[in-house]
Protein backbone atom coordinates (compact mmCIF):
# COMPACT_ATOMS: atom_id res chain seq x y z
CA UNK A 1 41.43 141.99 76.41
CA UNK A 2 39.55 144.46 74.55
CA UNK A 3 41.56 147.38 76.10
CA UNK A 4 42.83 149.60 72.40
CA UNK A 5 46.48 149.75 74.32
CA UNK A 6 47.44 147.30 77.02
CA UNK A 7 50.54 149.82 77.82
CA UNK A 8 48.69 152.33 77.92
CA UNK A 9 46.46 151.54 80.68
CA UNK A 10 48.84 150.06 82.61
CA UNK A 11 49.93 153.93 82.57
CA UNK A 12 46.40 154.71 83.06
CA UNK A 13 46.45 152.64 86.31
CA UNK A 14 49.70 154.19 87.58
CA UNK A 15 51.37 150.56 86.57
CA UNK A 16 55.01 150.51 86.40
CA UNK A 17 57.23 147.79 84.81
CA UNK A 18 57.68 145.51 88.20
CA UNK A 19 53.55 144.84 87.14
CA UNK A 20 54.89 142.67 84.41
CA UNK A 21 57.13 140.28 86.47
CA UNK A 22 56.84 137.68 88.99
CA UNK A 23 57.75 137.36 92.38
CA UNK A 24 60.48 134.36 93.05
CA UNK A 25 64.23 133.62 93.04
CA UNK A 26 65.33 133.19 89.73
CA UNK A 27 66.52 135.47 86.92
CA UNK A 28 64.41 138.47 86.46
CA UNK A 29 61.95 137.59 89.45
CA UNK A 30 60.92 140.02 91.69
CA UNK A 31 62.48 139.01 95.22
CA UNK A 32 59.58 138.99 98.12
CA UNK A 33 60.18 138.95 101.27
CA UNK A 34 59.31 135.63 103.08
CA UNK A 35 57.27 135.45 105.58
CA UNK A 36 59.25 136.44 108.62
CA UNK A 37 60.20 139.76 106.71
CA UNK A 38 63.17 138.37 105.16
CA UNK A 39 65.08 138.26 101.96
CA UNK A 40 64.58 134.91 100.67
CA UNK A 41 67.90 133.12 99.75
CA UNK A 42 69.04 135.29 97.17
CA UNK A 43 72.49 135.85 95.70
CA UNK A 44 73.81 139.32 96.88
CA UNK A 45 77.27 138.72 95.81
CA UNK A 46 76.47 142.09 93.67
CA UNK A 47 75.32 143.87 96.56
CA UNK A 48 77.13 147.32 97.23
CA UNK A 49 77.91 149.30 100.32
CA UNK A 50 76.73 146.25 102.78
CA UNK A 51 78.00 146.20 106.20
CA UNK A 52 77.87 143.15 108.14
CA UNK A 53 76.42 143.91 111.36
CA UNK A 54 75.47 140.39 112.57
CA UNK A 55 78.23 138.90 114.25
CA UNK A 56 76.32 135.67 114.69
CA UNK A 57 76.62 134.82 111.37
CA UNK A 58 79.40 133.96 108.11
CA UNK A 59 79.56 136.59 106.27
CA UNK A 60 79.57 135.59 102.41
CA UNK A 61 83.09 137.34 101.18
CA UNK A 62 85.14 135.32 103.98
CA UNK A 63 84.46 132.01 101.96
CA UNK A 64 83.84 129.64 105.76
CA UNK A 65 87.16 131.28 106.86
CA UNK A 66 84.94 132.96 109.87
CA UNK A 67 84.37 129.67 111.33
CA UNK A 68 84.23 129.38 114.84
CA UNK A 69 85.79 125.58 114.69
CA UNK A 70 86.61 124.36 111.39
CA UNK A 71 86.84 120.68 112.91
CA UNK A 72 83.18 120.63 114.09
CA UNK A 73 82.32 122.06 110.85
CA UNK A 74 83.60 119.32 109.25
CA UNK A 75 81.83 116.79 111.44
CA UNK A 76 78.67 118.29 111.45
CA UNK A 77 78.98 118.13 107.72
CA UNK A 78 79.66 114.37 107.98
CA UNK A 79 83.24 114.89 106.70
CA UNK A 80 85.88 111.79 107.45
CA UNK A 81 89.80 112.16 107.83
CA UNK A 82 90.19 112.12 104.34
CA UNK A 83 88.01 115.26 103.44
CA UNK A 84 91.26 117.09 104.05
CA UNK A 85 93.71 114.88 102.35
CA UNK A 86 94.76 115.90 98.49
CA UNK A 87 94.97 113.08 95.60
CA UNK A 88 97.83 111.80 94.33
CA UNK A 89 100.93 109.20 94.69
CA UNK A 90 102.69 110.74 96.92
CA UNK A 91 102.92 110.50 100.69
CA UNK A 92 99.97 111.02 102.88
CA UNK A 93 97.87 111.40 99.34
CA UNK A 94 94.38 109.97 98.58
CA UNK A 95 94.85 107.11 95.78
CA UNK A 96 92.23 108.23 92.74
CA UNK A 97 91.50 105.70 90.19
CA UNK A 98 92.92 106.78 86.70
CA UNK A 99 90.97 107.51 83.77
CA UNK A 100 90.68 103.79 83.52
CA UNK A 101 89.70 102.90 86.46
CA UNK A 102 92.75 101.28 87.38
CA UNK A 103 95.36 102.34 90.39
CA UNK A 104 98.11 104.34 89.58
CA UNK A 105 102.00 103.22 89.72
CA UNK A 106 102.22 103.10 93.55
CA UNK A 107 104.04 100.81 95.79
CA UNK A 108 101.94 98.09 97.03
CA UNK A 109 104.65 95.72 98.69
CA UNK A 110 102.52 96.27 101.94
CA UNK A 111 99.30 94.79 100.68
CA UNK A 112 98.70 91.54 101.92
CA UNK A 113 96.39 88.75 100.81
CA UNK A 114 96.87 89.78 96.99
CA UNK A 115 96.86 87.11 94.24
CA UNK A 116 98.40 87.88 90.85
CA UNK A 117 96.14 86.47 88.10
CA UNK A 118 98.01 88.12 85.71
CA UNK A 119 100.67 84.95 84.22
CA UNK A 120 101.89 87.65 81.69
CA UNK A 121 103.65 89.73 84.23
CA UNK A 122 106.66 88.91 86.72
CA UNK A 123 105.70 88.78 90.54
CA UNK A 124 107.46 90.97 92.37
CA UNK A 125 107.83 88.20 95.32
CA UNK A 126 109.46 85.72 92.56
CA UNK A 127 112.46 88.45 92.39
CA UNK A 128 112.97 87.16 88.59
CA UNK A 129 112.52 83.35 89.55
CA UNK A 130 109.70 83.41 86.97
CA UNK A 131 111.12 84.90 84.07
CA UNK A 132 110.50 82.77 80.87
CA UNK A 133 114.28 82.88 79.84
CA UNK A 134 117.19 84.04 82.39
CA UNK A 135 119.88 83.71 79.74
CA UNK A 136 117.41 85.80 77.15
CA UNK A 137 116.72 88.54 79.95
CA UNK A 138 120.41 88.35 80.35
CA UNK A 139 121.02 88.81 76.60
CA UNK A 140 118.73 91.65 76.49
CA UNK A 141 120.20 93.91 79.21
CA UNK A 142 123.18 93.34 77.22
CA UNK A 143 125.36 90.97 79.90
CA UNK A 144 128.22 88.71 78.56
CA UNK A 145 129.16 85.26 79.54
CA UNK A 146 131.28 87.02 82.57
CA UNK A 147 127.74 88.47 84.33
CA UNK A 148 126.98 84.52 85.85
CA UNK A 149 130.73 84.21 87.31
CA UNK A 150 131.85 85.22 90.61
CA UNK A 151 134.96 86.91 91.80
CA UNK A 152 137.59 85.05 93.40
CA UNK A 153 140.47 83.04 92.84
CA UNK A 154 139.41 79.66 92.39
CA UNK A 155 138.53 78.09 89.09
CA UNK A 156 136.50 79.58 86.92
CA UNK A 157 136.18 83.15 89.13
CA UNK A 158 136.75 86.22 87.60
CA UNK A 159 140.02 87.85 88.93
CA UNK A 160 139.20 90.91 90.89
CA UNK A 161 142.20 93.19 92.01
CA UNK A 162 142.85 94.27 95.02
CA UNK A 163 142.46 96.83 97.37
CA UNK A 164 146.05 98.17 96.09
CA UNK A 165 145.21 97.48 92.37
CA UNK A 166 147.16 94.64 92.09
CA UNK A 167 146.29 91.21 91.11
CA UNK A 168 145.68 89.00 93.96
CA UNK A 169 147.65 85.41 94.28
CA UNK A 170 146.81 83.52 91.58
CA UNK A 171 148.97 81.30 89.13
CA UNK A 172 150.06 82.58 86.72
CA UNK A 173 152.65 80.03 84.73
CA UNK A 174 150.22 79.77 81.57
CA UNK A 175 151.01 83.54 81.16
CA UNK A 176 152.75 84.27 77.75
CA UNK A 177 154.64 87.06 76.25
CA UNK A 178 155.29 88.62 79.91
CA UNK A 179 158.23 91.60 79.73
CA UNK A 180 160.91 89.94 80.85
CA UNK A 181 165.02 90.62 81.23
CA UNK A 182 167.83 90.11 78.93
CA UNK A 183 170.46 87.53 79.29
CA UNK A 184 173.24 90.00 78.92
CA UNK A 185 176.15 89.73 80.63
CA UNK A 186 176.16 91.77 84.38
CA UNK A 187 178.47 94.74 85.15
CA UNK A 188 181.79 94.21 86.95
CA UNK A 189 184.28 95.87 88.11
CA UNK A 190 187.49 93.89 89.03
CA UNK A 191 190.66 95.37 90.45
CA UNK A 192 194.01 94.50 91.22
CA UNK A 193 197.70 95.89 92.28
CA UNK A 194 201.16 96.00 91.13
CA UNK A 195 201.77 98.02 94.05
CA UNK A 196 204.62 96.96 96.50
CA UNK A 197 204.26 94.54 99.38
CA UNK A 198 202.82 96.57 102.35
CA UNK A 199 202.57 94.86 106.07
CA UNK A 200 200.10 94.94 108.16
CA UNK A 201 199.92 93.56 111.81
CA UNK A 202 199.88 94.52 115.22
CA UNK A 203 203.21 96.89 115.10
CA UNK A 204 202.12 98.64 111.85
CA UNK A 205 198.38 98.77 112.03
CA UNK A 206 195.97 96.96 109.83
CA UNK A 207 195.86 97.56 106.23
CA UNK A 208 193.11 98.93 103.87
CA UNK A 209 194.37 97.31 100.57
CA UNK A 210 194.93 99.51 97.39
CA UNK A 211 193.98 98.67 94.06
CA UNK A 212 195.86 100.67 91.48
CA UNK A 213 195.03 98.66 88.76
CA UNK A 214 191.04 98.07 86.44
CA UNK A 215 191.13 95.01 84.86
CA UNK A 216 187.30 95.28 84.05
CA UNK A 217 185.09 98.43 84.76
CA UNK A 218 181.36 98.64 83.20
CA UNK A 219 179.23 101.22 83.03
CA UNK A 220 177.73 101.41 86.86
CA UNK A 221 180.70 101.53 88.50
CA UNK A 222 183.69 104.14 89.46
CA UNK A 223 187.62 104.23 90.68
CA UNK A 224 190.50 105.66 91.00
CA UNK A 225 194.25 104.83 90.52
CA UNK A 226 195.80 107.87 92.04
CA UNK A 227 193.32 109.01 94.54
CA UNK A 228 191.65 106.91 97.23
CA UNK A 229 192.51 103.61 95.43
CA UNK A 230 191.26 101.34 98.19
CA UNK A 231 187.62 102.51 97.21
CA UNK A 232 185.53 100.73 94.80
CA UNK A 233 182.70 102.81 94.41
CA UNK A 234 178.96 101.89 92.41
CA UNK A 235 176.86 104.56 90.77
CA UNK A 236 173.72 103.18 91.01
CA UNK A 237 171.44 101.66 93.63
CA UNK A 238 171.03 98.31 93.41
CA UNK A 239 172.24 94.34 94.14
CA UNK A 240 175.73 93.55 94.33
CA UNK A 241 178.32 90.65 94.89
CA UNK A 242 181.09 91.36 96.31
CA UNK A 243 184.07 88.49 95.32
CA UNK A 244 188.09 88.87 96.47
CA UNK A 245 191.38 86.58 96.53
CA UNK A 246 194.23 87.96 98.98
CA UNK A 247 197.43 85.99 99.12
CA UNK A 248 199.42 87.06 102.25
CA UNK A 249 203.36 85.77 103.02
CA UNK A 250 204.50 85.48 106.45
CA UNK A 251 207.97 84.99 107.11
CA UNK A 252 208.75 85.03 110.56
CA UNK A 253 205.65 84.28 112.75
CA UNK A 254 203.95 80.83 113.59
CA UNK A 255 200.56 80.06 113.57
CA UNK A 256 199.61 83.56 112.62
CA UNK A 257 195.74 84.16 111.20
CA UNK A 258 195.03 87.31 108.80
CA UNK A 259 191.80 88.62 109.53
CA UNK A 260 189.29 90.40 106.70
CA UNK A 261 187.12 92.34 106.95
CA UNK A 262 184.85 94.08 104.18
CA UNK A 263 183.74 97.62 104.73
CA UNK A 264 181.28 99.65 103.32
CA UNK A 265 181.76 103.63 103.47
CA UNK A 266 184.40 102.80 106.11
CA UNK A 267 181.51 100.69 108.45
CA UNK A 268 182.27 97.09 108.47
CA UNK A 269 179.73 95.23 106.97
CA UNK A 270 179.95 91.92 109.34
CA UNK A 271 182.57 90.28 111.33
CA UNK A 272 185.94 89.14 109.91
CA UNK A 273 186.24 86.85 107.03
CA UNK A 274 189.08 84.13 107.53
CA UNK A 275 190.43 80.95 106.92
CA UNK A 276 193.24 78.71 108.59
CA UNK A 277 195.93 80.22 109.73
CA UNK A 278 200.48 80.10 108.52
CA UNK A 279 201.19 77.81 110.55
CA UNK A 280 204.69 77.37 109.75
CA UNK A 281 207.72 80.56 109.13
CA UNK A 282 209.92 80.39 106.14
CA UNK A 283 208.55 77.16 105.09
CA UNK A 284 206.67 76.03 101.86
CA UNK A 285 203.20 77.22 104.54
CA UNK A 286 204.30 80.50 104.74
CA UNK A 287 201.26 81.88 101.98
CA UNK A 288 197.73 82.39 102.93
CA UNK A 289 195.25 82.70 100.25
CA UNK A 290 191.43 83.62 100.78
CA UNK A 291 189.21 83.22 98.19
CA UNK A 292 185.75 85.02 99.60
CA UNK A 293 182.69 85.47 98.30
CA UNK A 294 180.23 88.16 100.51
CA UNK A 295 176.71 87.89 100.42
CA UNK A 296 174.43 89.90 97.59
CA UNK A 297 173.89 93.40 99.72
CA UNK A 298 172.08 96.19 98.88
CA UNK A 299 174.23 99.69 97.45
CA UNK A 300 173.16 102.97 97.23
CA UNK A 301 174.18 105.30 94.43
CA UNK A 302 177.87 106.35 95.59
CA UNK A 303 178.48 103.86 98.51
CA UNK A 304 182.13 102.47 98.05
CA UNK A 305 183.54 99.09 100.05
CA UNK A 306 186.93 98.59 100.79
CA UNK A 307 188.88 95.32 102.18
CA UNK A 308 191.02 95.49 105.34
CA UNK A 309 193.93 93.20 106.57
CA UNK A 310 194.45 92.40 110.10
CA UNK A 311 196.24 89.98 111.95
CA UNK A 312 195.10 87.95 115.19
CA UNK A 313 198.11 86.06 116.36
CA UNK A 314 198.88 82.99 119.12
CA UNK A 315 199.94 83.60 122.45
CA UNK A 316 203.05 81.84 122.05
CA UNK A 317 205.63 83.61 120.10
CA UNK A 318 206.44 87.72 119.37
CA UNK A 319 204.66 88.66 116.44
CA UNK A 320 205.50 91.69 114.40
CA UNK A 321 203.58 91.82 110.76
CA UNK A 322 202.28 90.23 107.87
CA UNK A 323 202.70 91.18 104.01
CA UNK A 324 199.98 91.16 101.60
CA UNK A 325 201.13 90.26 97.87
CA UNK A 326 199.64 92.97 95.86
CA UNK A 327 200.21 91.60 92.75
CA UNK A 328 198.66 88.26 93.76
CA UNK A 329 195.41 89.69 95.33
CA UNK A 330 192.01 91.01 93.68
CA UNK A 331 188.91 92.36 93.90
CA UNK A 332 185.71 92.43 92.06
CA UNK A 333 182.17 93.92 92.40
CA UNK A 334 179.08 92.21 90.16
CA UNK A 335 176.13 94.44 90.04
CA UNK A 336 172.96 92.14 89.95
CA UNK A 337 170.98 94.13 88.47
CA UNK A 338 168.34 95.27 91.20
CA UNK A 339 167.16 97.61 92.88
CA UNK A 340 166.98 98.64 96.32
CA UNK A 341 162.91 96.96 97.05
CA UNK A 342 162.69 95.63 94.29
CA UNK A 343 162.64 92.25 91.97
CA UNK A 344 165.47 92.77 90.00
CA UNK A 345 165.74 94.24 86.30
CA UNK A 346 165.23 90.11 85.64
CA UNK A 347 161.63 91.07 85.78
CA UNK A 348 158.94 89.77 87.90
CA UNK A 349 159.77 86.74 90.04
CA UNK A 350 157.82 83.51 88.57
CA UNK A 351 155.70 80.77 89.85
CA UNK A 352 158.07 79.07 92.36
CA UNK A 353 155.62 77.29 94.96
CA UNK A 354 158.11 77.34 97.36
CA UNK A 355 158.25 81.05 97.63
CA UNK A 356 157.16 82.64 100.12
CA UNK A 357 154.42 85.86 98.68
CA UNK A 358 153.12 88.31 99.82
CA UNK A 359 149.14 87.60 102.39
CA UNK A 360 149.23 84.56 102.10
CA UNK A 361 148.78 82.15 105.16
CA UNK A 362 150.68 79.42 106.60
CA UNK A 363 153.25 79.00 103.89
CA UNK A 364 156.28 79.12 106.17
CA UNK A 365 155.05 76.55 108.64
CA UNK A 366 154.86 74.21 105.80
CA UNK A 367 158.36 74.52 104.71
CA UNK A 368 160.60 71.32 106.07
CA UNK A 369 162.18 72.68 109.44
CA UNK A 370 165.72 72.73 110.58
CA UNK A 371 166.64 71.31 114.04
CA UNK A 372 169.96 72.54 114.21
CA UNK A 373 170.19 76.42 112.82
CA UNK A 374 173.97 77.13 111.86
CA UNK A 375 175.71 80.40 112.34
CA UNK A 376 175.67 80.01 107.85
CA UNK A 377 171.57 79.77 107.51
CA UNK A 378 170.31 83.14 106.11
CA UNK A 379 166.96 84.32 107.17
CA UNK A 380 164.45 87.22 105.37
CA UNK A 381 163.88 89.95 107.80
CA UNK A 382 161.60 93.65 106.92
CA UNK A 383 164.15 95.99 107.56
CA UNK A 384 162.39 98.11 110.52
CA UNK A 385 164.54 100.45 110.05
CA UNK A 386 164.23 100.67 106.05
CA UNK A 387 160.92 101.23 105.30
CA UNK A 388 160.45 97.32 106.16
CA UNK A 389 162.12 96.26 102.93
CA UNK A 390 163.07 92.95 102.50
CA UNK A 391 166.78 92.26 103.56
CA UNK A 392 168.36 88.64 104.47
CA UNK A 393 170.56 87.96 107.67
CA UNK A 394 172.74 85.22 108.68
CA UNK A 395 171.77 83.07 111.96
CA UNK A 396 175.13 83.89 112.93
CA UNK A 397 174.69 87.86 112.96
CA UNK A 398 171.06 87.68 114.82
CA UNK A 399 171.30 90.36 117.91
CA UNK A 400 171.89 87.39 120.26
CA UNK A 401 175.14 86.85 119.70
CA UNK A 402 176.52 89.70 116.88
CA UNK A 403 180.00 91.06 116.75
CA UNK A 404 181.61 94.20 115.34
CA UNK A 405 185.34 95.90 115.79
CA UNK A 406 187.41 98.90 115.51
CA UNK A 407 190.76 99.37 114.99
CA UNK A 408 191.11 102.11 118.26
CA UNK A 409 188.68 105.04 119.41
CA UNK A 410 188.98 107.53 122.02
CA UNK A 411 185.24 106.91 123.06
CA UNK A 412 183.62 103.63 122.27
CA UNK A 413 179.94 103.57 122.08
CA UNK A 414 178.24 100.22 121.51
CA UNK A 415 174.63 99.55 119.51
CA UNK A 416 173.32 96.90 122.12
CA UNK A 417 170.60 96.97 119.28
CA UNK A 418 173.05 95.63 116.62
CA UNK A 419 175.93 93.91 118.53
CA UNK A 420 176.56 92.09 122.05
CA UNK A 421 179.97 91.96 121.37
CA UNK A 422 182.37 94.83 120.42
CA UNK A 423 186.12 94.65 120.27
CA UNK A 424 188.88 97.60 119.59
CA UNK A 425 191.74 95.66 118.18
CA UNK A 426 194.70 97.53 118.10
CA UNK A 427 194.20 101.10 120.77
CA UNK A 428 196.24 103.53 119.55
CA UNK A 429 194.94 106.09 121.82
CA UNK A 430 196.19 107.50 124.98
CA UNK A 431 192.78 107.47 127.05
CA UNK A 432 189.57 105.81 126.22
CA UNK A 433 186.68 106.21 127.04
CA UNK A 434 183.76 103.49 127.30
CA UNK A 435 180.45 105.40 127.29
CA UNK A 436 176.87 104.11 128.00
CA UNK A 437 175.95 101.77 125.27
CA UNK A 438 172.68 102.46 123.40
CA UNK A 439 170.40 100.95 121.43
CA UNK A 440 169.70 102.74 118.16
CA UNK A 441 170.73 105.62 119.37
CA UNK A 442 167.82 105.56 122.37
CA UNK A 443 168.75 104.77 126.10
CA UNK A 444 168.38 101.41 127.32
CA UNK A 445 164.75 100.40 128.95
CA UNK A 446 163.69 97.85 131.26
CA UNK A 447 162.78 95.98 128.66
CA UNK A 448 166.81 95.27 127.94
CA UNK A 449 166.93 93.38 131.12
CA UNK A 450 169.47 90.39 131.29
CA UNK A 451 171.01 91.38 128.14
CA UNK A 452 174.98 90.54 127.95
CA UNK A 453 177.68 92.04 126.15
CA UNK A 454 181.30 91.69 125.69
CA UNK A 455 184.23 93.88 125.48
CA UNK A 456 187.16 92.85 123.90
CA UNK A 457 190.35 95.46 124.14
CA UNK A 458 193.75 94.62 122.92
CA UNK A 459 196.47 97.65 122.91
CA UNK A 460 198.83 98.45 119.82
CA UNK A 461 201.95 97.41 122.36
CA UNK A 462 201.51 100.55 125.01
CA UNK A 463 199.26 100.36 127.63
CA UNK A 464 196.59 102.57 127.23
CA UNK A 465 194.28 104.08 130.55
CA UNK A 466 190.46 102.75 130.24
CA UNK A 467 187.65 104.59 131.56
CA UNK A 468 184.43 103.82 132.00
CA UNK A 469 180.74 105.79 132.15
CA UNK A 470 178.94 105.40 135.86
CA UNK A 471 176.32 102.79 134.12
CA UNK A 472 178.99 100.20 134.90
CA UNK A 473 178.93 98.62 137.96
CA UNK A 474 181.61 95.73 139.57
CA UNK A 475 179.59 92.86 140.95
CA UNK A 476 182.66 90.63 142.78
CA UNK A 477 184.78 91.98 140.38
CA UNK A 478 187.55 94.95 139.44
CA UNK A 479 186.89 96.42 136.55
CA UNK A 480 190.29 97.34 134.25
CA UNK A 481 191.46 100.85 133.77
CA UNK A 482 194.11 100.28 131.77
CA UNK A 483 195.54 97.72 129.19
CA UNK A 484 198.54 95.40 129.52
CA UNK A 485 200.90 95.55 126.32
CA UNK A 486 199.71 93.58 123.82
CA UNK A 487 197.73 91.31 126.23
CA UNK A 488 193.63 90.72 124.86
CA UNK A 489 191.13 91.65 127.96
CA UNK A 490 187.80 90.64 128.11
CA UNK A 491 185.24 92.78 130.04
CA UNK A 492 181.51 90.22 130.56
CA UNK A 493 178.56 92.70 131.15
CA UNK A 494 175.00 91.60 132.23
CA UNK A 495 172.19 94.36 132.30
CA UNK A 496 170.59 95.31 134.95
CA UNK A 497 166.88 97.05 134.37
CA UNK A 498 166.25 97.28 138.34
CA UNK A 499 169.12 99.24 138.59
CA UNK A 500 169.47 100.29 135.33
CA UNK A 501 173.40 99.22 135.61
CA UNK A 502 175.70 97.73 133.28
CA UNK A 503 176.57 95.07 135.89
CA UNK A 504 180.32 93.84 135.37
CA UNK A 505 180.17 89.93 135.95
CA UNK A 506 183.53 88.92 134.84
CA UNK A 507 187.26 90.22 134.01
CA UNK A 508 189.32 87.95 132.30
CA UNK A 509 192.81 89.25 130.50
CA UNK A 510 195.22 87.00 128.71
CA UNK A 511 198.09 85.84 130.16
C-alpha cells in the first residue's frame, strides 16, 4: 500500500487492465469458464461471425422456432389450452378482467346459477317485466298512445292496409267530407223519326229502324241524320240504359207478334224483346206498342246499338208484313256515368250491409234464398273472359238454356259456350251450311258430353238446301237438307263425347 505508483507496478508486473476486474456474469465481469470448460450463461446476442454447429441444440436467433414439437414444449413447460388463446371479447378469446377488475361487455345468457343482486338494473330474464314505469320507458323512447294497440279490424285496432295498399273491410259510415259525385243531371241522347212508314215481316225482311231526328244529344254521345241513322253511337266507355217505345200497325194479319231485338255493333245483345201480340186486322187492336227498358250494359268508346223489327206470326193465316209508325216510336240512351270496372263517377259505393265486398266470407250464404229462380233474376258473374270484371246476367240467359238468332247466313256456326239454341229466321240464301259448333272459338271436349242444342230454321218463302258438317250424326232419325216454304223446322242435338258426334235426336218441322 506503500507502493509510490499502484499503476505503475501493475506495469512493473506485466499487469494488464483484466487485473482490475472480476470474474462473473454481470456488466463488466470477466466471463470464466465453468467448470466443464464452458461459457457460463452469458448473453452472446452481440457475438459476431458464430456458426452454429450443434444441431442438438436451439440456436438463440430462431426465437424456439427450431423446436422439434412445439406441443411437448408446451407441456413440458406446464402450459394449459389456454397458453395459446389471445384476450379479448371475441370468439374463442380469453376473458381478462378490465382495469377494474370487472368482466367486460360479453354475453353471458349461457351462465347458469347466476343471481342478480343488483335491484338497480333490469334482468335480462324479466324481458322489461321489471321496469319501474312501462308507460315512462314508453314516453322516453318517444312512443305515442298508438305503440300499446294492435292491428286489426276490431275495436280499438289500428287499421293496417293491405297487402294491395288498400284499406281492409272496415266501416266506414262515420267517415265525413269523403269526395263524392254531383247530382247533375245524366247524359241522354233520345231519338226519333218523321220518316215514312216502312214494313217489315217475313216477305220484306226485318227492319233496323232509322232515327232521323235528336230530340236530346249531350256531350258523350254521337249520330247521324243522313248517314247510318239507325246507329246511336256513345263516345265514352262507360254504363248505359238503353230505353225505347215502338208503335207498330197491322192491317191485314191476325194474331201477329213483332219481335225486338236490341243490337250492339250489329251483335244482338239477348233474345227478342216482346209483348202480346195484334190480335185482331183492321180493328181498334190493330197497334202494338212496346215500351222497353234494357238492362244497364257496359259500352266501349264508339260501340253503337241499333233496334230491329221482326215479325213471328201464327200458323193459321198468310202473313205478309207489319208497319212500324216512325213518327210514333223512340229511342233513348242514358249514360250512367261509369266506367267499364269501375264504381261509377257517383264515387265510392257506401256502407250497404247487404253488399256483397270484396274477401270477405260467407256473406252470400246469409242472404234469404230463392226457391224458385225466374228466367227475370239477375245474377253477378267475373267476366272470364274480361279480365274477370264484374258483369250481371239474367237466370234466363245462363248457358243452360240461352238463345240467339240471325236473320240468314250461308254458314252458321254456333258458340255452344254462349247459346244452346240458335235460330236463322228468315234464310235468304241459296245453300247453307251448318258447320261444327264451337265453344269460344275451341273444339268441343269430352267434357261437353250430354250437352243439347237446338236449331231453329225458317226460310224467307223459298226453300233453301241445308247442309250439314260430318259431326252430325242421325240417331233414328233423317236429318233435313232443305227447308219447306215458310214452314219453322226444328233440328234437337245431344252431344256425344264417346264419339265425339253431334248426335241428331229429333226432327220436328211445322205443319
Amino acid at each position: 500500500s506503500d507502493l509510490n505508483s499502484v499503476p505503475t507496478a501493475r506495469t512493473n508486473l506485466g499487469l494488464g487492465t483484466a487485473a482490475l476486474l472480476d470474474v462473473g456474469t454481470s456488466a463488466t465481469n470477466i466471463v470464466q469458464l465453468d467448470a466443464l470448460a464452458k461459457l457460463p450463461a452469458v448473453d452472446g446476442s452481440q457475438l459476431t461471425n458464430i456458426s452454429a454447429t450443434d444441431n442438438t441444440k436451439l440456436a438463440i436467433l430462431n426465437n424456439l422456432s427450431d423446436l422439434n414439437n412445439v406441443a411437448t414444449a408446451r407441456t413440458n413447460l406446464g402450459l394449459g389450452t389456454a397458453a395459446v388463446l389471445d384476450t379479448g371479447t371475441g370468439a374463442n378469446n380469453i376473458v381478462q378482467l378490465d382495469g377494474t377488475s370487472k368482466l367486460p361487455a360479453v354475453d353471458g345468457s349461457q351462465l347458469t346459477n347466476v343471481t342478480g343482486t343488483d335491484n338497480t338494473k333490469l334482468a335480462i330474464l324479466n324481458n322489461l317485466s321489471d321496469l319501474n314505469s312501462a308507460p315512462t320507458a314508453r314516453t322516453n323512447l318517444g312512443l305515442g298512445t298508438a305503440a300499446v294497440l294492435d292491428v286489426g279490424t276490431s275495436a280499438n285496432n289500428i287499421v293496417q292496409l293491405d297487402g294491395t295498399g288498400k284499406l281492409p273491410a272496415v266501416d266506414g259510415s262515420q267517415l265525413t267530407n269523403l269526395p263524392g259525385g254531383t247530382s247533375s243531371a245524366l247524359p241522354i241522347m233520345v231519338l226519333k223519326s218523321n220518316a215514312a212508314d216502312a214494313s217489315f215481316g217475313p216477305t220484306v225482311g226485318s227492319l233496323i229502324v232509322p232515327w232521323n231526328l235528336e230530340t236530346y244529344k249531350d256531350t258523350g254521345f254521337s249520330h247521324s241524320n243522313t248517314t247510318n241513322t239507325s246507329r246511336a253511337i256513345v263516345d265514352n266507355d262507360g254504363t248505359y240504359l238503353i230505353q225505347g217505345r215502338l208503335r207498330v200497325f197491322n192491317s191485314v194479319n191476325q194474331r201477329a207478334q213483332p219481335i225486338v231485338n236490341i243490337l250492339k255493333n250489329g251483335v244482338l245483345l239477348q233474345g227478342a224483346l216482346d209483348s202480346s201480340y195484334i190480335r185482331n186486322a183492321s180493328g181498334a187492336s190493330d197497334y202494338w206498342t212496346l215500351n222497353f227498358t234494357y238492362e244497364p250494359i257496359k259500352l266501349l268508346a264508339n260501340d253503337y246499338i241499333e233496334v230491329e223489327l221482326d215479325l213471328d206470326i201464327g200458323s193459321t193465316s198468310t202473313f205478309n208484313s207489319s208497319v212500324l209508325k216512325a213518327a210514333e216510336s223512340s229511342l233513348s240512351i242514358i249514360n250512367l256515368q261509369g266506367t267499364k270496372g269501375d264504381t261509377g263517377a257517383q264515387g265510392p259505393g257506401g256502407t250497404d250491409s247487404n253488399a256483397v265486398h270484396v274477401n270477405v266470407a260467407n256473406e252470400i250464404a246469409q242472404i234469404t234464398a230463392k226457391s224458385s229462380p225466374h228466367d227475370d233474376d239477375v245474377l253477378i258473374i267475373e267476366d272470364s273472359q274480361d279480365s274477370n270484371n264484374k258483369k250481371s246476367i239474367t237466370v234466363g240467359d245462363l248457358p243452360n238454356y240461352r238463345a240467339s238468332s240471325a236473320l240468314t247466313a250461308t254458314t252458321l256456326t254456333i258458340d255452344v259456350g254462349l247459346y244452346t239454341q240458335f235460330s236463322l229466321r228468315n234464310i235468304s240464301d241459296a245453300t247453307v251450311t251448318i258447320d261444327a259448333p264451337n265453344d269460344g272459338g275451341s273444339a268441343l271436349t269430352p267434357n261437353h258430353d250430354a250437352q243439347k242444342l237446338t236449331i231453329r230454321l225458317r226460310d224467307n218463302g223459298t226453300s233453301r238446301a241445308l247442309v250439314w258438317n260430318a259431326i252430325f250424326r242421325s240417331i233414328g232419325v233423317t236429318i233435313p237438307t232443305s227447308t219447306t216454304a215458310l214452314k219453322t223446322i226444328y233440328v234437337g242435338c245431344i252431344y256425344n263425347g264417346a264419339a265425339a258426334k253431334w248426335d241428331v235426336v229429333a226432327v220436328a218441322e211445322e205443319s
